[in-house]
Every structure is written in structure tokens, then in C-alpha cells.
Protein backbone atom coordinates (compact mmCIF):
# COMPACT_ATOMS: atom_id res chain seq x y z
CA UNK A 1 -25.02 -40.82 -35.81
CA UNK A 2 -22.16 -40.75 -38.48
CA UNK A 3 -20.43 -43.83 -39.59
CA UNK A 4 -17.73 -42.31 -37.14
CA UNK A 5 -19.18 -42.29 -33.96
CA UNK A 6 -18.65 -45.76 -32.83
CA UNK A 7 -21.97 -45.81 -31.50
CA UNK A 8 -21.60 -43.14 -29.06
CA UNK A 9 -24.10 -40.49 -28.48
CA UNK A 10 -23.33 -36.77 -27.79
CA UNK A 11 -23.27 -36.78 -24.15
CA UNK A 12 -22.95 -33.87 -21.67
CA UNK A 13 -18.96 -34.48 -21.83
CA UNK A 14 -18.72 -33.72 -25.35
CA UNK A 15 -21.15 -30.42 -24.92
CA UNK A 16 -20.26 -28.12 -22.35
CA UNK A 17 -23.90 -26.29 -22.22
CA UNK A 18 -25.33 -29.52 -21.11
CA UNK A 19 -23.77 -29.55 -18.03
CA UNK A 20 -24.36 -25.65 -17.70
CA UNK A 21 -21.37 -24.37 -18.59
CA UNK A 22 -22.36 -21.50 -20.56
CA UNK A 23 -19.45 -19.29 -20.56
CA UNK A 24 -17.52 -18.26 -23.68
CA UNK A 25 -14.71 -21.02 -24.93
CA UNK A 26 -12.01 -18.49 -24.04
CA UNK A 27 -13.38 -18.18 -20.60
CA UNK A 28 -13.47 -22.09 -19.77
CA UNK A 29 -10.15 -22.05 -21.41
CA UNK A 30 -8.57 -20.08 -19.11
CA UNK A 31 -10.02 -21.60 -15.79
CA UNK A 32 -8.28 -25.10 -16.68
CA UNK A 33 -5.08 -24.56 -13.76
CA UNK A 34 -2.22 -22.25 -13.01
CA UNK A 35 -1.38 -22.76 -17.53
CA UNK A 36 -4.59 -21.19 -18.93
CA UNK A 37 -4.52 -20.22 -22.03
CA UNK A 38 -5.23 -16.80 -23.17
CA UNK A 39 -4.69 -15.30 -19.25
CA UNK A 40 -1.33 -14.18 -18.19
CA UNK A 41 -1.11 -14.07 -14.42
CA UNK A 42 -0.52 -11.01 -13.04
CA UNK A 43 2.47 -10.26 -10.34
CA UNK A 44 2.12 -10.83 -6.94
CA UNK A 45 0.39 -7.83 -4.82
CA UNK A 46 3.32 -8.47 -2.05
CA UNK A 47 5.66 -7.57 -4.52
CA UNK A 48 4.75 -4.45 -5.97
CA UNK A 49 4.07 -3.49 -2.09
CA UNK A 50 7.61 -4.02 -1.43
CA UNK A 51 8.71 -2.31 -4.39
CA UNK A 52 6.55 0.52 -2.84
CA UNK A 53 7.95 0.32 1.11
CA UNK A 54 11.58 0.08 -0.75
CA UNK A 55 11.32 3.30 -2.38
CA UNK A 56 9.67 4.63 0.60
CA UNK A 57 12.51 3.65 2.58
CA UNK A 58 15.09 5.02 0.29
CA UNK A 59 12.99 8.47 0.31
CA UNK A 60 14.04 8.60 3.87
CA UNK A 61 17.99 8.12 3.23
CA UNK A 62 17.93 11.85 1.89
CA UNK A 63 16.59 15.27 1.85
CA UNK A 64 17.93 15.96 -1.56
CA UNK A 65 15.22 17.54 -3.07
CA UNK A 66 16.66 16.09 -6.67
CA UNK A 67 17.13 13.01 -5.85
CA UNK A 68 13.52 12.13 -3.74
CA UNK A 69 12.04 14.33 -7.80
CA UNK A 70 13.59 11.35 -9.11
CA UNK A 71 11.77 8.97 -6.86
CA UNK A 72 8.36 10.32 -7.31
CA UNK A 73 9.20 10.46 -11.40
CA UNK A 74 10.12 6.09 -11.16
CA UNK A 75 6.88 5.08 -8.88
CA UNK A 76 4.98 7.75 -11.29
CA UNK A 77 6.07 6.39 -14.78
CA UNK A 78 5.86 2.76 -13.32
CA UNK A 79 2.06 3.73 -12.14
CA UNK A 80 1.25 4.68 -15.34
CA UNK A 81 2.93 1.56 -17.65
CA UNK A 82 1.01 -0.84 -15.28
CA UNK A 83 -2.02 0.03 -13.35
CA UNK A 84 -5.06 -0.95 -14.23
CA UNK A 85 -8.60 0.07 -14.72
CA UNK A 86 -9.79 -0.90 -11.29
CA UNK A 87 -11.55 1.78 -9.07
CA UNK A 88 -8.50 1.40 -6.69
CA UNK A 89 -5.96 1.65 -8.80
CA UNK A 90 -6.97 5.94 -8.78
CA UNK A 91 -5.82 6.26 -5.42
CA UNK A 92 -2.67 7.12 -6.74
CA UNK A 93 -3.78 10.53 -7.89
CA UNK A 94 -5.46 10.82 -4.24
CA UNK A 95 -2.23 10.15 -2.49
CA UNK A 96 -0.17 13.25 -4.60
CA UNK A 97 -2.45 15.32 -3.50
CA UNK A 98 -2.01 14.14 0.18
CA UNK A 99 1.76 14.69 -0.38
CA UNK A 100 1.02 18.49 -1.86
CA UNK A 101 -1.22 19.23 1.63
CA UNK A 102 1.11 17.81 3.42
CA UNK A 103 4.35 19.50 1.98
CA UNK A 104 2.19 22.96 1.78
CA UNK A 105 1.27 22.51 5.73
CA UNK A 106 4.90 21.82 6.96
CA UNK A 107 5.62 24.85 5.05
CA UNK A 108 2.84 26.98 6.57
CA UNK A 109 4.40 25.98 10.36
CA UNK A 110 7.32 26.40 9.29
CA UNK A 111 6.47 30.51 8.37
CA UNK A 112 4.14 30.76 11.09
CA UNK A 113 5.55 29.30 14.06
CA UNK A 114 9.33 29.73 13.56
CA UNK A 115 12.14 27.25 12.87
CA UNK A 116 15.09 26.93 15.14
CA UNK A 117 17.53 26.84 12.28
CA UNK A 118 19.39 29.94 11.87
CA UNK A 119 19.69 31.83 9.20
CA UNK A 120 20.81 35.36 7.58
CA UNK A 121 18.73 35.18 4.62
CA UNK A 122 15.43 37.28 5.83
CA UNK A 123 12.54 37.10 3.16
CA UNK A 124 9.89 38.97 5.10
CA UNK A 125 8.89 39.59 8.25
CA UNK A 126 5.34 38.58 10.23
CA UNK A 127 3.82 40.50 12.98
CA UNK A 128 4.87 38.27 16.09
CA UNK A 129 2.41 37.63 19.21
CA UNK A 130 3.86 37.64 22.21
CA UNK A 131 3.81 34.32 24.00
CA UNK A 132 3.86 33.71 27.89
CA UNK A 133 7.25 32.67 29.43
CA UNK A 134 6.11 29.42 29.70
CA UNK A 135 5.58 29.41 26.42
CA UNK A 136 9.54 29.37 25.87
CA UNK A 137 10.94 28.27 22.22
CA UNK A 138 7.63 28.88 20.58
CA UNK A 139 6.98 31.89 18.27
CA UNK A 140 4.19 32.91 16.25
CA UNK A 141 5.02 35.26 13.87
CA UNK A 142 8.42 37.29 13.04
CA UNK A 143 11.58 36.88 10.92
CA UNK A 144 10.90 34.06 8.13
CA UNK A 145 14.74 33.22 6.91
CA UNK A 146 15.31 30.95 3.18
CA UNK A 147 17.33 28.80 5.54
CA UNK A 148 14.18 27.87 7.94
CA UNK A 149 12.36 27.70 4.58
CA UNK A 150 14.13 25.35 2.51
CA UNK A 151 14.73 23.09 5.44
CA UNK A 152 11.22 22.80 5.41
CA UNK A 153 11.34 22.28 2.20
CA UNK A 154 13.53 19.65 2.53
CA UNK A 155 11.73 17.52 5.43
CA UNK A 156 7.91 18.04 4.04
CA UNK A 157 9.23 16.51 0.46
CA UNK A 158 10.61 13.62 1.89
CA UNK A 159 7.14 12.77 3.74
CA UNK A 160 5.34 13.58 0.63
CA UNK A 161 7.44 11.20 -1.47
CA UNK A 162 7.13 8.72 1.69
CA UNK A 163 3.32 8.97 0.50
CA UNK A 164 3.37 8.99 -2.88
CA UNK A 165 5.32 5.46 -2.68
CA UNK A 166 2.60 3.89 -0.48
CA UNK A 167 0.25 5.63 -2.96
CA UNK A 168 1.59 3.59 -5.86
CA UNK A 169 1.40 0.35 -3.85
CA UNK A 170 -1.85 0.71 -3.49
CA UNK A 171 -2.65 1.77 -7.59
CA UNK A 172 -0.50 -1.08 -8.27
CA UNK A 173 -1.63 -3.94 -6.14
CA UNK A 174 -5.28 -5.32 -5.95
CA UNK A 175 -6.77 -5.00 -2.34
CA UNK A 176 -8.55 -8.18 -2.48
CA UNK A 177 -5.45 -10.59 -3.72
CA UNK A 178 -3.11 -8.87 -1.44
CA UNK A 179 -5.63 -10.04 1.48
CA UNK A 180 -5.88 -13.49 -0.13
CA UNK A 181 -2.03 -14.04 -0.33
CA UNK A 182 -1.88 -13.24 3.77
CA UNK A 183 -0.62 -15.84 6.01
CA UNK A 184 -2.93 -17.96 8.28
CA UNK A 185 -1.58 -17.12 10.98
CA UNK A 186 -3.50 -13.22 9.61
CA UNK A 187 -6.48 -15.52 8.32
CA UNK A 188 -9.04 -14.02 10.83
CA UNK A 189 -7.94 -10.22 10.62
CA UNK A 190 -8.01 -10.80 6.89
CA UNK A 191 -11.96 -11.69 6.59
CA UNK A 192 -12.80 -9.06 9.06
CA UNK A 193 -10.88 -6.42 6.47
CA UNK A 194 -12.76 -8.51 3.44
CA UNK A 195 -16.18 -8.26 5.06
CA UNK A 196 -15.27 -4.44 6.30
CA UNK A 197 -14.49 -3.80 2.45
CA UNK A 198 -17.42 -5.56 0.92
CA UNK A 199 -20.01 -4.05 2.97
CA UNK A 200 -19.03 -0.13 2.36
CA UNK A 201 -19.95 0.26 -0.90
CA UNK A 202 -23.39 -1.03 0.21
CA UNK A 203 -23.56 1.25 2.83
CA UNK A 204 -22.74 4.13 0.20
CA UNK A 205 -25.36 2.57 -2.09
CA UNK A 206 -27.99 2.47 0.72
CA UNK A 207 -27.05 6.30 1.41
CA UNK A 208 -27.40 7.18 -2.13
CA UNK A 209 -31.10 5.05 -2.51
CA UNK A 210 -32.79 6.65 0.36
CA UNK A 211 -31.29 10.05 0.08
CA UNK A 212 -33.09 9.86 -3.54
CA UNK A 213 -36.14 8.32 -2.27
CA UNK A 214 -36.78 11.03 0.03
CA UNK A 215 -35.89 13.99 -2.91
CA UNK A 216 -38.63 12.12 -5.10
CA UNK A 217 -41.31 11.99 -2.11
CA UNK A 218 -40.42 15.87 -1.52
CA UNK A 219 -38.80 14.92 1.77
CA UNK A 220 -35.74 16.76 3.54
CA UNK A 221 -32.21 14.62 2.50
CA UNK A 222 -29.75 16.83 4.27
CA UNK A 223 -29.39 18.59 7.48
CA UNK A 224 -29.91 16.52 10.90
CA UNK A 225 -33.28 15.71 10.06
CA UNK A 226 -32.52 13.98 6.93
CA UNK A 227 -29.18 12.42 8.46
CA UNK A 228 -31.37 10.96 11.49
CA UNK A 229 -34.02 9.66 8.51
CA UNK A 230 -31.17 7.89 6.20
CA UNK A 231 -29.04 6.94 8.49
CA UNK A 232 -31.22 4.84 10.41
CA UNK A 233 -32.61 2.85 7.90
CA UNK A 234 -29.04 2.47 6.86
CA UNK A 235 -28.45 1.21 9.91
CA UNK A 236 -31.00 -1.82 9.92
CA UNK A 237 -29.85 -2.71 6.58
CA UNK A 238 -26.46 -3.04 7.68
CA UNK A 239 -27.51 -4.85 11.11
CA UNK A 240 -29.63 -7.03 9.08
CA UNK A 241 -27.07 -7.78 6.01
CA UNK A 242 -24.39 -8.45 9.02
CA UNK A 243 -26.71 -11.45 10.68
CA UNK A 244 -27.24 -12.62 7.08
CA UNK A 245 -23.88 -12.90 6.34
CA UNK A 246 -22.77 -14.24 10.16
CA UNK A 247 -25.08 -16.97 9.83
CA UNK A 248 -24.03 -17.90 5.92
CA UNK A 249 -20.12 -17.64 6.97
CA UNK A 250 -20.77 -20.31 10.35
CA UNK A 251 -22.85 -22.29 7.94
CA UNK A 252 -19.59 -22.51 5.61
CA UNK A 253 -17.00 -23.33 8.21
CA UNK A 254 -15.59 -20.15 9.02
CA UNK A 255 -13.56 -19.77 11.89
CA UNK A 256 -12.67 -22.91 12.30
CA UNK A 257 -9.19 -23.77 14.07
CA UNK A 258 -7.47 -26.61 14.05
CA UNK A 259 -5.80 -28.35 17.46
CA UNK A 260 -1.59 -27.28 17.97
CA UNK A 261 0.39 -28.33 20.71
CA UNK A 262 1.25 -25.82 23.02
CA UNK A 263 4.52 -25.67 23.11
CA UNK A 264 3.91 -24.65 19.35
CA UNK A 265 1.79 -21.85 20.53
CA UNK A 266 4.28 -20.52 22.91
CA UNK A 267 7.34 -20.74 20.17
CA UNK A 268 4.49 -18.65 17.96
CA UNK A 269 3.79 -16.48 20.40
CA UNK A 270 7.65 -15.94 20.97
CA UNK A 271 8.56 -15.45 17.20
CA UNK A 272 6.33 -13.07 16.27
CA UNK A 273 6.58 -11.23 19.59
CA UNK A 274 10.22 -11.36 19.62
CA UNK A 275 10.50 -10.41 15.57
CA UNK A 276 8.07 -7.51 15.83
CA UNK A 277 10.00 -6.01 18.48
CA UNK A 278 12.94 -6.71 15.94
CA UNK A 279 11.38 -4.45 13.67
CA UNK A 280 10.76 -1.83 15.58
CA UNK A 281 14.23 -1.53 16.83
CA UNK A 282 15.69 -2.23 13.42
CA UNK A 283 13.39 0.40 11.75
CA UNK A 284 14.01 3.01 14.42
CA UNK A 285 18.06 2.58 13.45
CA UNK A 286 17.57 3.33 10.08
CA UNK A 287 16.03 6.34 10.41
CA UNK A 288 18.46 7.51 13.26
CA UNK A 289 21.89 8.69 11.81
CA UNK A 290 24.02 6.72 14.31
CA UNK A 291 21.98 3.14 13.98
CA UNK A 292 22.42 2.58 10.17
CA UNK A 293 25.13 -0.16 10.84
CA UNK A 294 23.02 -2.65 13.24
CA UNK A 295 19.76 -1.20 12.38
CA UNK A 296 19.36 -3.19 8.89
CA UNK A 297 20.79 -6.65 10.75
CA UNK A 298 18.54 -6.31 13.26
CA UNK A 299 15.57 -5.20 10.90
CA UNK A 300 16.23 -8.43 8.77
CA UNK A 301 16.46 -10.47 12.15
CA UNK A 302 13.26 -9.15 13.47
CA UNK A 303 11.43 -9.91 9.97
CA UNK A 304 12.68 -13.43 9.53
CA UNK A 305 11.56 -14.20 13.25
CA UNK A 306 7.89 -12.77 12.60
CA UNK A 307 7.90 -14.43 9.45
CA UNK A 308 8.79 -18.02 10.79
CA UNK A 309 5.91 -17.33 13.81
CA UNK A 310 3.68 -16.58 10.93
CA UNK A 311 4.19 -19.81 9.53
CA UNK A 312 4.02 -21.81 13.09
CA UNK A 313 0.63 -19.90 13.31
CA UNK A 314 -0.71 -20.41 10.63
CA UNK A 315 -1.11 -23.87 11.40
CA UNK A 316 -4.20 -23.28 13.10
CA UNK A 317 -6.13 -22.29 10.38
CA UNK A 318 -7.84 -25.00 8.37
CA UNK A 319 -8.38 -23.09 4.76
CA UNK A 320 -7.19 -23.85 1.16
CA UNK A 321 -6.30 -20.56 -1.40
CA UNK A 322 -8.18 -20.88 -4.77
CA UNK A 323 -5.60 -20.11 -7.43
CA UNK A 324 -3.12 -18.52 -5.31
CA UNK A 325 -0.73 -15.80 -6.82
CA UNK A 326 2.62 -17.63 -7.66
CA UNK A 327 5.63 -15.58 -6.03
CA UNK A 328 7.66 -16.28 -9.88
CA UNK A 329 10.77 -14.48 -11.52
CA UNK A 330 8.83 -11.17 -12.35
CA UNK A 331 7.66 -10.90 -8.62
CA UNK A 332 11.58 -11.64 -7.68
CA UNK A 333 12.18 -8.46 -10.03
CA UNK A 334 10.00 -6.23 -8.84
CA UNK A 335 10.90 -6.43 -5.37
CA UNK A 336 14.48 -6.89 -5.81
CA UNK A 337 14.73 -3.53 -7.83
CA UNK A 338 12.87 -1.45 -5.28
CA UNK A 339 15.73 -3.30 -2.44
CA UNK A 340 18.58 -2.61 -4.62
CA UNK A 341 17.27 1.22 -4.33
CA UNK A 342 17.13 1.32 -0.72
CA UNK A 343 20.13 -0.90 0.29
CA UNK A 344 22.03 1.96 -2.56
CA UNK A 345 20.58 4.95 -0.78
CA UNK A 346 21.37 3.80 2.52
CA UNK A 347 24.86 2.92 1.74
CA UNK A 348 25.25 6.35 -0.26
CA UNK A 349 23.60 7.98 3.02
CA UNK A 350 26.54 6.36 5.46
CA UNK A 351 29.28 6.66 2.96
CA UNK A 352 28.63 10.50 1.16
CA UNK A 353 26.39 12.36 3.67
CA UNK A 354 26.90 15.69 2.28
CA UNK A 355 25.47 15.02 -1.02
CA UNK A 356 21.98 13.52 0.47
CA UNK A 357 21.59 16.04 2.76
CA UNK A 358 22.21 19.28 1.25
CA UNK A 359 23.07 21.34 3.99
CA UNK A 360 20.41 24.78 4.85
CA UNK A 361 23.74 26.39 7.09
CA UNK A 362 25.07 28.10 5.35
CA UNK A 363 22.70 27.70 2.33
CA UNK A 364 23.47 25.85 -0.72
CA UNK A 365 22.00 24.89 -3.95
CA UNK A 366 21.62 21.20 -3.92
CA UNK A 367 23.19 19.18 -6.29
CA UNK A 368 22.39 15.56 -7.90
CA UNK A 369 24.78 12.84 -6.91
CA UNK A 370 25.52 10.55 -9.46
CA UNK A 371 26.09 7.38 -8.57
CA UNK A 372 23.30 7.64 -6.14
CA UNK A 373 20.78 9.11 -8.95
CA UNK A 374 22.02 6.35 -11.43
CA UNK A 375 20.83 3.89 -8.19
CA UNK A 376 17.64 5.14 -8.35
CA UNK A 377 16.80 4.47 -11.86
CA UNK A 378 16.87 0.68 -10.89
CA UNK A 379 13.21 1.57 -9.72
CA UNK A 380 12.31 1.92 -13.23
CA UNK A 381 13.44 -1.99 -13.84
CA UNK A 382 9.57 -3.06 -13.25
CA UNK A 383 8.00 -0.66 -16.43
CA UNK A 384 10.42 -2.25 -19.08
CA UNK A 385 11.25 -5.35 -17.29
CA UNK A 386 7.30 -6.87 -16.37
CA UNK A 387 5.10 -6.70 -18.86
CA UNK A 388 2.03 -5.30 -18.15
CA UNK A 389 -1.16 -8.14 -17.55
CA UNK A 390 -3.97 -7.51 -20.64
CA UNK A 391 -6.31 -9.56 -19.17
CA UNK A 392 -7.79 -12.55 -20.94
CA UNK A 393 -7.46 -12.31 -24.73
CA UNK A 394 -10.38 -12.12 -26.72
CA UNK A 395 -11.37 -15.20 -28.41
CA UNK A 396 -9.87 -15.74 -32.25
């Protein structure tokens, strides 16, 4: 010992490898409470998700093909400033092209079976099959108009932009901290989708293992015979990894309730009842054209009563979060730009009708509303506004 050490010796509080703690200094930095140093926490998964259902919603305010352009162009530039590496932030690329089948398909029906808009403008003509008389008001074949065509134009773009918004929710938000942050009352449903997403990639890798086993051994991997020899040792791995897991989750304390009155239960049961219903109705409003005045009231109604039976229900689960995601200022921006889009869209919808909807009747070229493009820029407000999370910083 030096002259001073005061007579102490180096203990296992002074040296963090003698208690086993082996990680890098940066690393056991950063695990120290919600203020680590060198680790930026990243925004709340339930925010970017309602950024995502916002712009979603706004996509179906309009069938201006400029304006839902613009929509896809935010959620893509905002996908690309902050997604990470993570094999599930690529479903965004996945999800376009779900929104190209999709727009090519409504298309396709729309040539081949008809369209019972009108229209002058005749671009070819299809043999037509004759149909049955009960087969009234369906056509295969015949006159294809630009008017029937660009109204299906219209109505398969705003379904593909409807996708590509819940594709960049789920590029933007992490699967597994979006299930953490759920409510207790959704405690239960919320292991079963952990568990359900833990064990496919096994299943893949099991797939993968034997299939390759069997092409080394000179052994059929395809075709029924090879399906019926994978699949069922597949099978008894997964049976067998399923009672391993059962038994090490009851050993743990899962599913584990906790005693509530029951007139608690029943004013649960009500709520969320009662506020799902809400929902519904209020959802169903906004996409009518007569029910956007009490649909959004009774949308908001319907959310704040399933929300409140949430929280009575979650009451019966006993469980603790470890480092939960904190809803902070940049979680309050991201979802409060993709609202201000919507609640702009929808009031542009009631107030200017004309310029969302382009009319196909006669046909006109559609043109980009201002005020309502200018509205959708606030999407943009996360890229610039959130910075983007690096991860822990290397050590200096």
C-alpha cells in the first residue's frame, strides 16, 4: 500500500472485474439510471406509431394524387434520417412494394371488370363475356374510359399511402419496446406476441439446419417427402423448446394476477367495452363524408374511455418495466406533428372539398392545394426536429 491508502486494501468495490463485471467502462457507464452517460435514449415506439396512424389518417382525407405524393415523400425522407440498422427496420421497403401490388391490382379490376363511373374518354376496348342476368352490374371486359381509370387511380393510391404509413411505423419503431411500453391491462397478449416472435427465427433456423443436413447426407430437402422429414423434427423441437420455456416462465412468476374488487372489474369491463365501441363509431365517421363533425368527438371519447379501462385493468397485473421508455418532449413532437397533419387534412377535407378530391366527371387535372400541402410538411417536423439516437458512444 501507498502512504495514501489509509490502510485500505483494493477491494472488489474499487475493481469492477472482481465482482465480474467485465464489460467495457463505457458500457457500465451507461447502465447507471435513466442519465447514462454516453447513451441517448431513443423516442418512444408509441410515438413514432402515432406519427404513422396520423399520416395514415390524413391519407384518407383526400384522393389528391399530389397531395397523398407528398405524404409518401415526408414518412419516406423521415424513414431514411432515422431508422436504424435493425432487421425490422427494412420492412419499410417491403411495405412500398405492398402499396405498388396493391395500387397495380385495383387498377387491373378496375380495366377488367368495369367501373360504374361514366365517362366519354374511351382508351381501348376489351372483348366482353357475356354474363348471366343474374349476374346484373358486373362486366368483364369492354369499354375502359380515363375517367374509370384515374378514379382508380385515385382510390388504389390512397390505400397504398395508407400502407406505406404503417410501413414506416414499423421501420421506425422497435417491435420489442413497443410490446414492453403496453399497458397491463395487454400484459398477457403481450408475452404471447414476445414468445410468438422469439421462437420464429428458431423455427427458420431449425428449417435451414435440417434442410442442410439432409443435402450433406444426399437426402431429398424439398418436395413432400422432404417437407414431411424437416418439418417433423421441427416440430419436436418446437414442442420441446415450448415445455422448456412454459416451465422456466411458471418458475419466474409469470402469470401471476393480483386480487381487484369487482366492482373494479365491471367499471373495466365497461370502459374498455364502452370506448372500443367509441372507436369504431368515431372511426367509421371519419371516413364517411357526412360524420366528420361528431365522428372525431366521439373518436376521442371512445379512446379516452379504453384508455382509462386500460389503466383500471392493469391493476391486475403484478410486473415492474426495466428502464421503461420515457414519453419526453421529442415523443410530444413526433406525435403532435403527425396530429397537426390529420386534424389539417380533415378540416381542409370539410371546408375545400373540391381541391382534395379532384373530381374524375368531367375529368380534370388535379391540382395541389396550398395551404393544405404547406400542412403536410409539418410531417417532416420529426427529421430536423429529433435527432437521430447513435447508440452508445465509443469510449474516449
Amino acid at each position: 500500500m501507498g502512504p495514501g491508502d489509509s490502510g485500505r486494501s483494493v477491494t472488489a468495490r474499487t475493481v469492477p472485474h472482481a465482482r465480474g463485471d467485465v464489460r467495457p467502462p463505457h458500457v457500465r457507464r451507461s447502465a447507471s439510471g435513466p442519465a447514462r452517460a454516453g447513451y441517448r435514449v431513443a423516442v418512444h415506439p408509441g410515438a413514432w406509431w402515432l406519427w404513422s396512424l396520423s399520416l395514415g389518417t390524413a391519407a384518407t382525407r383526400t384522393t389528391n394524387p399530389l397531395l397523398l405524393a407528398l405524404l409518401v415523400t415526408a414518412s419516406a425522407y423521415v424513414v431514411a434520417t432515422h431508422r436504424s440498422a435493425a432487421p425490422w427496420s427494412r420492412s419499410y421497403s417491403a411495405f412500398a412494394r405492398l402499396a405498388v401490388a396493391v395500387l397495380l391490382a385495383r387498377l387491373l379490376f378496375a380495366v377488367a371488370l368495369g367501373s360504374p363511373i361514366p365517362g366519354t374518354h374511351t382508351l381501348f376496348t376489351l372483348p366482353e363475356v357475356p354474363l348471366p342476368h343474374w349476374a346484373q352490374g358486373i362486366r368483364l371486359g369492354g369499354k375502359v374510359t380515363a375517367e374509370a381509370v384515374a378514379f382508380a387511380a385515385y382510390d388504389g393510391l390512397k390505400l397504398a399511402t395508407l400502407l406505406i404509413c404503417v410501413g414506416a411505423a414499423n421501420a421506425l419503431a422497435s417491435p420489442a419496446r413497443l410490446l414492453k411500453s403496453l399497458p397491463g391491462a395487454l400484459y398477457e397478449m403481450g408475452v404471447a406476441v414476445v414468445v410468438a416472435l422469439t421462437f420464429a427465427p428458431h423455427l427458420i433456423a431449425d428449417v435451414q439446419r435440417l434442410r442442410a443436413a439432409r443435402r450433406l447426407r444426399g437426402r431429398p430437402d424439398r418436395g413432400v417427402r422432404g417437407l414431411l422429414q424437416v418439418g417433423l423434427p421441427v416440430l419436436e423441437g418446437a414442442l420441446e423448446r415450448s415445455v422448456a420455456l412454459a416451465a422456466a416462465m411458471e418458475s419466474r412468476g409469470y402469470g401471476r394476477t393480483a386480487e381487484v374488487p369487482a366492482p373494479v372489474r365491471r367499471t373495466t369491463a365497461a370502459l374498455t367495452l364502452g370506448g372500443l365501441l367509441g372507436v369504431c363509431a368515431g372511426t367509421y365517421g371519419l371516413l364517411t363524408a357526412d360524420g366528420g363533425t361528431y365522428g372525431l368527438v366521439v373518436l376521442l371519447a371512445g379512446a379516452a374511455a379504453a384508455l382509462a379501462g386500460l389503466r383500471l385493468g392493469g391493476r391486475r397485473s403484478l410486473r415492474t418495466r426495466y428502464r421503461p421508455d420515457p414519453w419526453d418532449l421529442r415523443a410530444w413532437l413526433v406525435s403532435g406533428s403527425g396530429a397537426a397533419v390529420a386534424a389539417l387534412l380533415t378540416l381542409a377535407s370539410a371546408r375545400d372539398p373540391e381541391a382534395l378530391h379532384p373530381g374524375v366527371v368531367p375529368l380534370v387535372a388535379p391540382t395541389l392545394p396550398l395551404w393544405p400541402a404547406a400542412a403536410v410538411l409539418f410531417a417532416l417536423l420529426p427529421a430536423f426536429a429529433v435527432p437521430r439516437d447513435p447508440g452508445p458512444r465509443k469510449p474516449s
